[in-house]
Protein backbone atom coordinates (compact mmCIF):
# COMPACT_ATOMS: atom_id res chain seq x y z
CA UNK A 1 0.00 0.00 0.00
CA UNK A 2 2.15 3.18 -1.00
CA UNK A 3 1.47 6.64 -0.68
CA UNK A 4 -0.89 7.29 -3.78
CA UNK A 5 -3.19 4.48 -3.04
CA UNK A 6 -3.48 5.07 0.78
CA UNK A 7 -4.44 8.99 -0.52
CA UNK A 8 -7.13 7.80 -3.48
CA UNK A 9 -8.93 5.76 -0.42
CA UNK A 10 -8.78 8.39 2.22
CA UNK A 11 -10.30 10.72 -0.45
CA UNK A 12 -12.47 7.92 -1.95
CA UNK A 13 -13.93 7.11 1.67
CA UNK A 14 -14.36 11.08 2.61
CA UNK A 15 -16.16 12.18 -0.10
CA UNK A 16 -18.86 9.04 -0.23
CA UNK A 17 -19.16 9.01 3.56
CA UNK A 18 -18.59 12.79 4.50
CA UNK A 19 -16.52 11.55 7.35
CA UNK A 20 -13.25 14.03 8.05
CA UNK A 21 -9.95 13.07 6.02
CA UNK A 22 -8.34 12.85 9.45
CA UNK A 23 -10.51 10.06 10.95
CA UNK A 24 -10.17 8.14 7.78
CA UNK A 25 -6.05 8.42 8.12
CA UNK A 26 -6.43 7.57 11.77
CA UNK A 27 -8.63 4.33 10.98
CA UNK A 28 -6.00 3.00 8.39
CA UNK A 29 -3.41 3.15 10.93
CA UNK A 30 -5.50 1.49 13.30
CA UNK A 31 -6.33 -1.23 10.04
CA UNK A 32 -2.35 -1.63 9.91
CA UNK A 33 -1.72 -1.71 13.46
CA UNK A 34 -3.84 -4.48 14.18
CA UNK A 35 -2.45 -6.23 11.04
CA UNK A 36 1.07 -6.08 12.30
CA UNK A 37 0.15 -7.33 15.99
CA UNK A 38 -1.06 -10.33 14.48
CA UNK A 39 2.38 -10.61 12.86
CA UNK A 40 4.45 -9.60 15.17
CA UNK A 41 2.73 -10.50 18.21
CA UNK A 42 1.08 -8.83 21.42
CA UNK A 43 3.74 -7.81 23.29
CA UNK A 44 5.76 -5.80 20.80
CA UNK A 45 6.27 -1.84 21.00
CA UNK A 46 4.47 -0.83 17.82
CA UNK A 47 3.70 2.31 16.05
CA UNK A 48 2.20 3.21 13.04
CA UNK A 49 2.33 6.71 11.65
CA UNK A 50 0.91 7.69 7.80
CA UNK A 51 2.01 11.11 6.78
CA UNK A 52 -0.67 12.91 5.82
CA UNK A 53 0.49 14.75 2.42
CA UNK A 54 2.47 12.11 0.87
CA UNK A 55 0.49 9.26 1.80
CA UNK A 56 3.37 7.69 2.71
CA UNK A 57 3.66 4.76 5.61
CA UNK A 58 5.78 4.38 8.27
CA UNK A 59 6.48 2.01 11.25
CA UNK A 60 8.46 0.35 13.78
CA UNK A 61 8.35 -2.31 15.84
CA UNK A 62 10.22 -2.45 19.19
CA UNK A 63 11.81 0.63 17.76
CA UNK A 64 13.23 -0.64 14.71
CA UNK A 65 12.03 0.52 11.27
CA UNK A 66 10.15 -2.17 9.29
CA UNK A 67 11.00 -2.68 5.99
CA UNK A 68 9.03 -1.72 3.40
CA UNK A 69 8.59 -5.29 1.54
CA UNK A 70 7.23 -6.25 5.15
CA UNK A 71 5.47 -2.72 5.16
CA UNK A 72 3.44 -3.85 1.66
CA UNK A 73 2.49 -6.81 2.79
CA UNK A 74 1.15 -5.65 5.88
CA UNK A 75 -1.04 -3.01 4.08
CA UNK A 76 -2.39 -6.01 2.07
CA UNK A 77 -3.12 -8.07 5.03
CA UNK A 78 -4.24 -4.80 6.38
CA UNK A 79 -6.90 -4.30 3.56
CA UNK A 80 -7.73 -8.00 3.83
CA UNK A 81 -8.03 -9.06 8.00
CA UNK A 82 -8.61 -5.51 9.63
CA UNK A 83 -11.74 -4.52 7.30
CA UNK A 84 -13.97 -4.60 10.27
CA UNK A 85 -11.42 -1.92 12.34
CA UNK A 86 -11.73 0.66 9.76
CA UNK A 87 -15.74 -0.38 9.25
CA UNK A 88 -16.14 0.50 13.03
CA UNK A 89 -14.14 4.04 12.57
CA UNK A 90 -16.42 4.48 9.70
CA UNK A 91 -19.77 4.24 11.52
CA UNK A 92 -18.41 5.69 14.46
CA UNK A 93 -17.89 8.73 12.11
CA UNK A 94 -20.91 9.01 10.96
CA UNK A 95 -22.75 8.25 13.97
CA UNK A 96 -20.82 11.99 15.23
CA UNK A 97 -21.87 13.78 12.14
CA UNK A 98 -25.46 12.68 12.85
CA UNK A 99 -25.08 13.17 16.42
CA UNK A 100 -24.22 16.38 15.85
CA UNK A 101 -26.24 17.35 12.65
CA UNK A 102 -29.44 16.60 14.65
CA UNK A 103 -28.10 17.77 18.02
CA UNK A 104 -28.87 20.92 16.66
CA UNK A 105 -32.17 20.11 15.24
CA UNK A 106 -33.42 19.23 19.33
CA UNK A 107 -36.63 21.49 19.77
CA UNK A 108 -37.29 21.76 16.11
CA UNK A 109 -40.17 20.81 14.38
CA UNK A 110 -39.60 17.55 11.62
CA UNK A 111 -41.88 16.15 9.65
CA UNK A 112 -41.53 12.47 9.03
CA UNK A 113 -43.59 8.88 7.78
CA UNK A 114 -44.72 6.31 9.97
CA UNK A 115 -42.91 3.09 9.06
CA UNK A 116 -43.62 0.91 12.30
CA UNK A 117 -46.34 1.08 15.54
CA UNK A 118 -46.11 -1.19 17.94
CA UNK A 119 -47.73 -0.64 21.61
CA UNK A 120 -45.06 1.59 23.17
CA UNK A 121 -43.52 3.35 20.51
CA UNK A 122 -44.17 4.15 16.61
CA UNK A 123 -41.27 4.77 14.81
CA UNK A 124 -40.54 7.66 11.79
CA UNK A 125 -38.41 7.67 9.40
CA UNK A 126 -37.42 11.45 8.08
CA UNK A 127 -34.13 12.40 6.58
CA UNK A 128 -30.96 9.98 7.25
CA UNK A 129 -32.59 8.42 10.43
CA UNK A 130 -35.26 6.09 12.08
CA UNK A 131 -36.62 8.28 14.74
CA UNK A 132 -38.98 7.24 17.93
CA UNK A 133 -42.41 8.79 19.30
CA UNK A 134 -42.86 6.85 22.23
CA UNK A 135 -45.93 6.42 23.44
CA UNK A 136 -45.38 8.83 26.19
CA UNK A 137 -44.96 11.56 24.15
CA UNK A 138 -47.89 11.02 21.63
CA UNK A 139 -50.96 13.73 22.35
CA UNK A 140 -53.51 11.59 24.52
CA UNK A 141 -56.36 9.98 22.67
CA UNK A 142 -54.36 10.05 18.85
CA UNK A 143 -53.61 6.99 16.61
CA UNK A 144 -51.36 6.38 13.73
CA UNK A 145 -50.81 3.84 10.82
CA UNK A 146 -48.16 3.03 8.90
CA UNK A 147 -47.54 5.36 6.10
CA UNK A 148 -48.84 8.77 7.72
CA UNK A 149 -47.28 11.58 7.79
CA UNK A 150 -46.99 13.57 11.18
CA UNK A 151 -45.15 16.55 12.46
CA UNK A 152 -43.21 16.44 15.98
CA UNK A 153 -40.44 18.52 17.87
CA UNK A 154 -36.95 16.58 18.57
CA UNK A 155 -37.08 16.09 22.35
CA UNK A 156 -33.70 14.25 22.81
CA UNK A 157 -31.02 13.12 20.85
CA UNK A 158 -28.51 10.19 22.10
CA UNK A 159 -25.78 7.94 20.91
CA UNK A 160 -25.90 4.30 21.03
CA UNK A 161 -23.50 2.12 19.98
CA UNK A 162 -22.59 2.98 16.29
CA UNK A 163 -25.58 4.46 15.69
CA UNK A 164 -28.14 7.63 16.91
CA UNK A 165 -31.12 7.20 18.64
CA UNK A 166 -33.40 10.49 18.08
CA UNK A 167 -36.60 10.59 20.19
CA UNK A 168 -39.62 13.03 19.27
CA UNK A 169 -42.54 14.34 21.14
CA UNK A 170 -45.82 15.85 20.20
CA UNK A 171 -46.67 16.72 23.76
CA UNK A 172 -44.18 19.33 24.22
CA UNK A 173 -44.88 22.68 24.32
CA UNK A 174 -42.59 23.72 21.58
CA UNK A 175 -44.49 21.75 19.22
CA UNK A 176 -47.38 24.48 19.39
CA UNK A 177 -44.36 27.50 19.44
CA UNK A 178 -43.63 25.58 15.81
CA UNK A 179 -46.63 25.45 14.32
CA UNK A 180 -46.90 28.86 14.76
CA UNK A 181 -43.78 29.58 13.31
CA UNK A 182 -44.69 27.88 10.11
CA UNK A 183 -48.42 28.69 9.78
CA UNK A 184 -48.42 32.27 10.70
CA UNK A 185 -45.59 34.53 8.68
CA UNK A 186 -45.56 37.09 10.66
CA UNK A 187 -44.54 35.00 14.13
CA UNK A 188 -41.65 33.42 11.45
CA UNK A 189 -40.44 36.51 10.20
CA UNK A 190 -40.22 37.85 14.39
CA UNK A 191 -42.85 40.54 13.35
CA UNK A 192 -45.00 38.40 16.28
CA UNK A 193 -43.14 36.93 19.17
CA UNK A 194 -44.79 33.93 20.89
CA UNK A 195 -43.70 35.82 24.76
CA UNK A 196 -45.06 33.00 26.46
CA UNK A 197 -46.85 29.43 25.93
CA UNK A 198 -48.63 26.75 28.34
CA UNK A 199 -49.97 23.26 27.11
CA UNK A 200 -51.73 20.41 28.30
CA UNK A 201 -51.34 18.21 24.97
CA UNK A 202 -54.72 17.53 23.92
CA UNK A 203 -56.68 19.26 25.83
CA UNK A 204 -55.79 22.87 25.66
CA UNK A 205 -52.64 25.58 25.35
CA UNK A 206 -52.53 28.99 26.37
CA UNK A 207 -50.12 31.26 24.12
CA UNK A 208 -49.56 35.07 25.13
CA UNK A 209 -48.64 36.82 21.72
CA UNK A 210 -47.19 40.61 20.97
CA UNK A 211 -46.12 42.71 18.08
CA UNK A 212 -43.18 45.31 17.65
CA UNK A 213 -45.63 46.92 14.89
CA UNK A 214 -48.60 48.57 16.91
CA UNK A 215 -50.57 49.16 14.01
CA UNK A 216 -50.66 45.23 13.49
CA UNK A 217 -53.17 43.06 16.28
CA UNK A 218 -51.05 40.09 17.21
CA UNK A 219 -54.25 38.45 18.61
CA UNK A 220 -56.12 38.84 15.41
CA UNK A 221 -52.88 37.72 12.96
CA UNK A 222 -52.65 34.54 14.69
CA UNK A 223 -56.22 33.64 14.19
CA UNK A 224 -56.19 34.23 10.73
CA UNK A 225 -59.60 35.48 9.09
CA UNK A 226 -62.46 33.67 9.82
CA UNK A 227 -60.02 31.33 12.00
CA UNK A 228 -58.26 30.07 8.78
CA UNK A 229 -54.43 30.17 10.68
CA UNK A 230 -55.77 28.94 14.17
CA UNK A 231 -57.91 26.20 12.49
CA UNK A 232 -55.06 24.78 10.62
CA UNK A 233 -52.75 24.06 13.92
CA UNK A 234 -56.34 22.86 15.78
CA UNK A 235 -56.42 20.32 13.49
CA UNK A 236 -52.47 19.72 13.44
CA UNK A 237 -52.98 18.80 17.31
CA UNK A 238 -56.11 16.87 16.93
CA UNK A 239 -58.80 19.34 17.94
CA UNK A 240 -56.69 20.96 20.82
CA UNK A 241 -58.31 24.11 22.16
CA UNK A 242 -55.63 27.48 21.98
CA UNK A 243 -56.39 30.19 23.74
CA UNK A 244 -54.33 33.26 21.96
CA UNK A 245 -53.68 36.20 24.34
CA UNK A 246 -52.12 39.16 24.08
CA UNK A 247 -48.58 39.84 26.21
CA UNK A 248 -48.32 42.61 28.34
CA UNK A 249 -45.15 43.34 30.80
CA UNK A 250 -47.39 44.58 33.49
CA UNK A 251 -48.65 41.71 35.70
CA UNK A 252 -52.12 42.96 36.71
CA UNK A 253 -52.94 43.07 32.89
CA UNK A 254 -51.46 40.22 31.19
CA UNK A 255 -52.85 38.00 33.96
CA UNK A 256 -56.87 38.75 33.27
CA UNK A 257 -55.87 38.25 29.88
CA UNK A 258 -54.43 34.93 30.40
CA UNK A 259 -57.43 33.95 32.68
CA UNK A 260 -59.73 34.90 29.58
CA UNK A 261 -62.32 33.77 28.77
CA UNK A 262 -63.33 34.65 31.91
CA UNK A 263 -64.10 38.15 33.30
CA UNK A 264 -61.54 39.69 36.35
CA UNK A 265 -62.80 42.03 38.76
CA UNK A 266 -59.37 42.85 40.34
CA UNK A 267 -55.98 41.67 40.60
CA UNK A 268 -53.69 41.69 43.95
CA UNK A 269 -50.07 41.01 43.64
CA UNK A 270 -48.07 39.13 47.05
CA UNK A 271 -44.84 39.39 45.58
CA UNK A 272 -43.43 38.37 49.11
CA UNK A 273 -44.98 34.57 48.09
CA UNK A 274 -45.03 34.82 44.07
CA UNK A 275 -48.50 34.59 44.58
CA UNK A 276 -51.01 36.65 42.85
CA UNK A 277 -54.88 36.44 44.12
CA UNK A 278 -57.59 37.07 41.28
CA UNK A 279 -60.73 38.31 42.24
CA UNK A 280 -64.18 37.44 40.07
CA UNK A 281 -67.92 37.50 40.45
CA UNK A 282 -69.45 34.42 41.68
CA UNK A 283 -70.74 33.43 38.07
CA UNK A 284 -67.30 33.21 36.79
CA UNK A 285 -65.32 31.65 39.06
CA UNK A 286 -65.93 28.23 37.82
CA UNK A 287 -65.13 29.86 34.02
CA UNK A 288 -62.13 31.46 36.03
CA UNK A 289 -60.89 28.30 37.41
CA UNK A 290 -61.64 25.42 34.47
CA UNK A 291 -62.61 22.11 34.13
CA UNK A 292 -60.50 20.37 36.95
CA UNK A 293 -58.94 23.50 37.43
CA UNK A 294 -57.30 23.62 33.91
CA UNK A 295 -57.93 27.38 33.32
CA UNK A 296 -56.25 28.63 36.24
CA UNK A 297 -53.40 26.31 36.25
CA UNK A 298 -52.01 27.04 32.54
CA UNK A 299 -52.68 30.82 33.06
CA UNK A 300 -50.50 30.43 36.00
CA UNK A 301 -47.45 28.57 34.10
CA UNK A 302 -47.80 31.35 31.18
CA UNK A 303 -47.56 34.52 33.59
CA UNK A 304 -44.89 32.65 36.04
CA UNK A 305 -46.92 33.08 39.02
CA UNK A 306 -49.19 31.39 41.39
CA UNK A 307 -52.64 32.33 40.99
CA UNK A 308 -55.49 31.96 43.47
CA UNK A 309 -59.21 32.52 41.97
CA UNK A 310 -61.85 33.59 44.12
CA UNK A 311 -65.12 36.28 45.01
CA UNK A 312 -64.75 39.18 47.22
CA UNK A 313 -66.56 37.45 49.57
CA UNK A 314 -64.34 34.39 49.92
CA UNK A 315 -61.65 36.53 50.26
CA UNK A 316 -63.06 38.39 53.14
CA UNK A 317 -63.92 35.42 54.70
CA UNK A 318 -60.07 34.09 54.49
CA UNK A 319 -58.99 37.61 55.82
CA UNK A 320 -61.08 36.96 59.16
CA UNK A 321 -59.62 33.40 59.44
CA UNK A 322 -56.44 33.71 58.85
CA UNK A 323 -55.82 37.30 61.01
CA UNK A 324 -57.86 35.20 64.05
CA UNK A 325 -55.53 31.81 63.27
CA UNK A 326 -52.04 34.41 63.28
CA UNK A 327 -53.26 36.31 66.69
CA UNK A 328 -52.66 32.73 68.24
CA UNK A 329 -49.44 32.96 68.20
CA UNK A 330 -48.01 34.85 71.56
CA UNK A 331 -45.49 36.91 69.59
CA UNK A 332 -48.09 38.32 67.01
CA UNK A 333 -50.69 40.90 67.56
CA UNK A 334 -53.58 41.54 65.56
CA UNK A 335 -52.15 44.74 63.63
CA UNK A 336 -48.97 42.28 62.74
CA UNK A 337 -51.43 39.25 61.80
CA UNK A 338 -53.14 41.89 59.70
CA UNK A 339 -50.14 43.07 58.08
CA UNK A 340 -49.03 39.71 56.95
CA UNK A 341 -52.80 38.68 55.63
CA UNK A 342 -52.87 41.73 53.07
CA UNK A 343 -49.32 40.18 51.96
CA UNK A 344 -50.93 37.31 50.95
CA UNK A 345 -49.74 35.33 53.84
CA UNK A 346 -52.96 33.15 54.66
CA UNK A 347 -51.86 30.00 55.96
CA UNK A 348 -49.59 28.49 58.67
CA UNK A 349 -47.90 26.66 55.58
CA UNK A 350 -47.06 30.30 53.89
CA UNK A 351 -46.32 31.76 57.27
CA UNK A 352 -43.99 28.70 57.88
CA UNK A 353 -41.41 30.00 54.96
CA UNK A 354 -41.35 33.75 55.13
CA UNK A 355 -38.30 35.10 55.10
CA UNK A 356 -36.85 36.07 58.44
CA UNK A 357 -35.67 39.69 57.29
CA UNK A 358 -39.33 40.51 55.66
CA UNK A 359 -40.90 39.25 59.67
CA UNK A 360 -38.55 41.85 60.65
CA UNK A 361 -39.43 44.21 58.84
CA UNK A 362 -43.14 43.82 59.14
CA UNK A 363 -42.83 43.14 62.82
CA UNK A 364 -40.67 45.23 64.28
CA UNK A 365 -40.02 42.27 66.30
CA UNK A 366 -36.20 40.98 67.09
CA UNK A 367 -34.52 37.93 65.59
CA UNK A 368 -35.59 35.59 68.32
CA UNK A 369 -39.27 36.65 68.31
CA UNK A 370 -38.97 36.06 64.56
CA UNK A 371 -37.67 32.43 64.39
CA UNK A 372 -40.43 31.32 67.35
CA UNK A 373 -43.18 32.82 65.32
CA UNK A 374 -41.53 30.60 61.95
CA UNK A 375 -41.08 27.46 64.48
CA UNK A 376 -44.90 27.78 65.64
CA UNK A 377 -46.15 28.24 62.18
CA UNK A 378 -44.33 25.24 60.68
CA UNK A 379 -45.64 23.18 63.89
CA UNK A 380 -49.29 24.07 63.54
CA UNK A 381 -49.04 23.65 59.36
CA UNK A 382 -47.83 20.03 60.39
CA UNK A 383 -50.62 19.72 62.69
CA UNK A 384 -52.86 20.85 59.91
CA UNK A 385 -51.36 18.60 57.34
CA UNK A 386 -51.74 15.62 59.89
CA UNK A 387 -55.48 16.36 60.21
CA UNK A 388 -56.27 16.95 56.96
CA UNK A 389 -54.70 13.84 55.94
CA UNK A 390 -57.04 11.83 58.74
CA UNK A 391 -60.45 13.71 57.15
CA UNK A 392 -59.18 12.67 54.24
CA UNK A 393 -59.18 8.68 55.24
CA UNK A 394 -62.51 9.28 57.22
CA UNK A 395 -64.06 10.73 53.88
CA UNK A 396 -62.92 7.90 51.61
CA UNK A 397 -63.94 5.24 54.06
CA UNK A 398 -67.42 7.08 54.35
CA UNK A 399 -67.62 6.94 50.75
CA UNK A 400 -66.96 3.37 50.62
CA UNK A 401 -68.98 2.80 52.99
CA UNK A 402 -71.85 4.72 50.96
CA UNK A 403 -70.90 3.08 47.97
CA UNK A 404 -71.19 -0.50 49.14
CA UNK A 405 -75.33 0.35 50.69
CA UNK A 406 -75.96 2.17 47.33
CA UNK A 407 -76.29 5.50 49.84
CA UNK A 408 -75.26 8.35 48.01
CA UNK A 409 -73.71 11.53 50.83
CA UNK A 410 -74.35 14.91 50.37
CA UNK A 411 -71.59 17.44 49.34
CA UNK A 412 -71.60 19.02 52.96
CA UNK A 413 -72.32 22.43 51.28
CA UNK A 414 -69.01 22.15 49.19
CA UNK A 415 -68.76 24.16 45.96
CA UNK A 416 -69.15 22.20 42.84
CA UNK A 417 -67.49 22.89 39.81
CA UNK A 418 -69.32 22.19 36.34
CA UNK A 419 -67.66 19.70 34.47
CA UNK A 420 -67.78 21.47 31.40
CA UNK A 421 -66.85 25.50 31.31
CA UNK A 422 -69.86 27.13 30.12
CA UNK A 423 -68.29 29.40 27.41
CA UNK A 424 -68.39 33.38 27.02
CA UNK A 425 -71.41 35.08 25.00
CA UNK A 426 -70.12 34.55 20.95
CA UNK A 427 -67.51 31.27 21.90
CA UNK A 428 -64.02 31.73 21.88
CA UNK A 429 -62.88 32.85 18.89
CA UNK A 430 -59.29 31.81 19.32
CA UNK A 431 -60.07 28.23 19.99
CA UNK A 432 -62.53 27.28 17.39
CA UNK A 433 -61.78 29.77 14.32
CA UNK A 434 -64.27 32.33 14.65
CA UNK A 435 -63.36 36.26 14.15
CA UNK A 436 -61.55 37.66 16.50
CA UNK A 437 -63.52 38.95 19.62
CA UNK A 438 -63.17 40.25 22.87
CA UNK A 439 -59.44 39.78 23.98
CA UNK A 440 -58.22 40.08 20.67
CA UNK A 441 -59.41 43.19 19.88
CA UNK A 442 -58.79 44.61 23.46
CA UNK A 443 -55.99 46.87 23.77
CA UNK A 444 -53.42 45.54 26.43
């Protein structure tokens, strides 16, 4: 093997492979070594160098030179016996370009063809690789065959052996930030920026939207006329209900927006807790809150903060309580108790982890006071806990108990929340395609 030939295969293998000239020298030189330690045996010193201009081969063996009739026919048994070492450089190669090529790719949306579906996992083929949608990561409730096409984000990309393994989801939230990118041109081309998104896959996403043109509505771009744009994604995620809202740095209006379709009478902020507590009339709370509390929860993961939905008058009502439950302890009066209640501290549990220095200042109160007010909180939120978790067991055994003599038990005058969110005069016009109303054409 002289220097010519050893160059026409390194440039043969890197341009049909794509695999860097310098792992295909390193590979031959592996190919040779392993030739010449079957020839020369185990234990000898040897090292193979190939100079990467000429071509040209060189070794030694316990420090001697080989000769170069030797030399030849070790490239030949080379090219013959060590096939497999330079195969394994080969795919380790271009298992890195891949690794790499779609390392970048992770987040962004593919579109691929179902080959195989088996229980746990369907697998895609798109581009260069076989990729995986497990199960877990399918939207709930969604079937496919072989041969459709679908669209997913790249959640995770891993090597394995020689080759990739590249894992999708369509339950990630990104999937919905892509859609958007490709079916509205205006989020693609930045003119929109998706500020903030929530999902529950299948069920329903919340995306806060704004515009760095003003006379463009961000609201009313994304849902397209007569819904056209919004429809298109809806039907992407398999009927999935989006709520489009409009961003808005200030925290006391971007969160009614995000709590849309229901109406917000006022908005109190306890930054001390993160917490923010959302005031509405009694006939939209249950709007306010969602089915199983779906409403409330994704408008809290869009803004960043807790929110807690309820009426004036179940707010006054956890005032009294928790003011009366805070003047128990010896070291706080009733103006401190009232102090910490209109910073959103209601509970034993929240009083339990307030920051000593914000007692302090409240308070007045030294160090000492401070930390036996903490340690009685965090003692009477375990007592709490403990009895909540033993009317817990008593209910569920009383319910059994009911169950089994076909006895059905009142609620015990506990609020009920419809099963189904009765929706706002007109429907929502950013979940099922109709014009834009209400907060899309409300300026933020």
């Amino acid at each position: 093997m002289n220097g010519p030939e050893v160059l026409r295969i390194v440039d043969a293998i890197h341009r049909d492979k794509k695999i860097d000239e310098e792992i295909v020298f390193e590979g031959i030189e592996q190919a040779i070594l392993s030739a010449a330690r079957k020839h020369y045996g185990e234990d000898c010193a040897l090292v193979v160098s190939i100079e990467r201009k000429s071509g040209q081969v060189t070794a030694t063996v316990d420090g001697a030179p080989i000769p170069e009739e030797e030399l030849s026919i070790l490239g030949r048994i080379a090219a013959q016996t060590a096939k497999q070492v330079m195969i394994q450089k080969i795919r380790e190669a271009e298992r890195d370009t891949l690794f790499g090529e779609y390392s970048e790719r992770r987040t962004h949306l593919i579109t691929g063809v179902v080959t195989r579906v088996d229980q746990a996992v369907t697998t895609v083929q798109f581009d260069k690789v076989e990729a995986l949608l497990p199960r877990s990561e399918q939207i709930p409730g969604e079937s496919h065959k072989v041969g459709d096409r679908i669209r997913a984000v790249v959640l995770e990309v891993r090597k394995q052996g020689t080759r990739i393994k590249v894992v999708l989801s369509r339950k990630h939230p990104d999937l919905v930030r892509r859609l958007f990118e490709v079916e509205i041109p205006e989020v693609a081309e930045r003119i929109i920026e998706v500020r903030s998104l929530s999902r529950e896959a299948g069920y329903r996403s919340k995306v806060a939207v704004s515009c760095y043109d003003n006379s463009i509505d961000p609201v009313g771009a994304c849902v397209g006329v007569r819904g056209s744009r919004i429809k298109t994604i809806i039907e992407e995620l398999d009927g999935e209900r989006i709520d489009i809202v409009r961003w808005n740095d200030s925290l006391p209006v971007l969160i009614p927006n995000a709590l849309q379709p229901a109406e917000v009478e006022d908005v109190i902020m306890c930054p001390m807790l993160g917490k923010v507590i959302v005031l509405v009339r009694e006939d939209q709370l249950s709007l306010a809150i969602g089915k199983m509390g779906q409403n409330v929860r994704l408008a809290s993961k869009l803004v960043g903060w807790d929110i807690d939905v309820m009426t004036r008058e179940e707010l006054d009502q956890q005032l009294d309580r928790s003011v009366q439950a805070f003047s128990q302890i010896p070291q706080v009066t009733e103006d401190l108790a009232e102090a910490l209640v209109s910073q959103g501290f209601f509970s034993f549990d929240d009083l339990s982890v307030i920051e000593p220095d914000h007692l302090q200042e409240l308070s007045g109160l030294s160090a000492e006071e401070c930390d036996a007010i903490v340690v009685r909180a965090e003692e009477e939120s375990e007592r709490e806990e403990q009895e909540a978790k033993v009317r817990k067991a008593a209910e569920k055994a009383e319910r059994d108990l009911g169950g089994k003599s076909g006895d059905k038990k009142p609620t015990g005058g506990r609020r009920v929340i419809p099963s189904k969110e009765p929706e706002p005069a007109g429907g929502s016009g950013e979940s099922t395609g109709a014009e834009p109303t209400g907060n899309e054409k409300a300026e933020g």
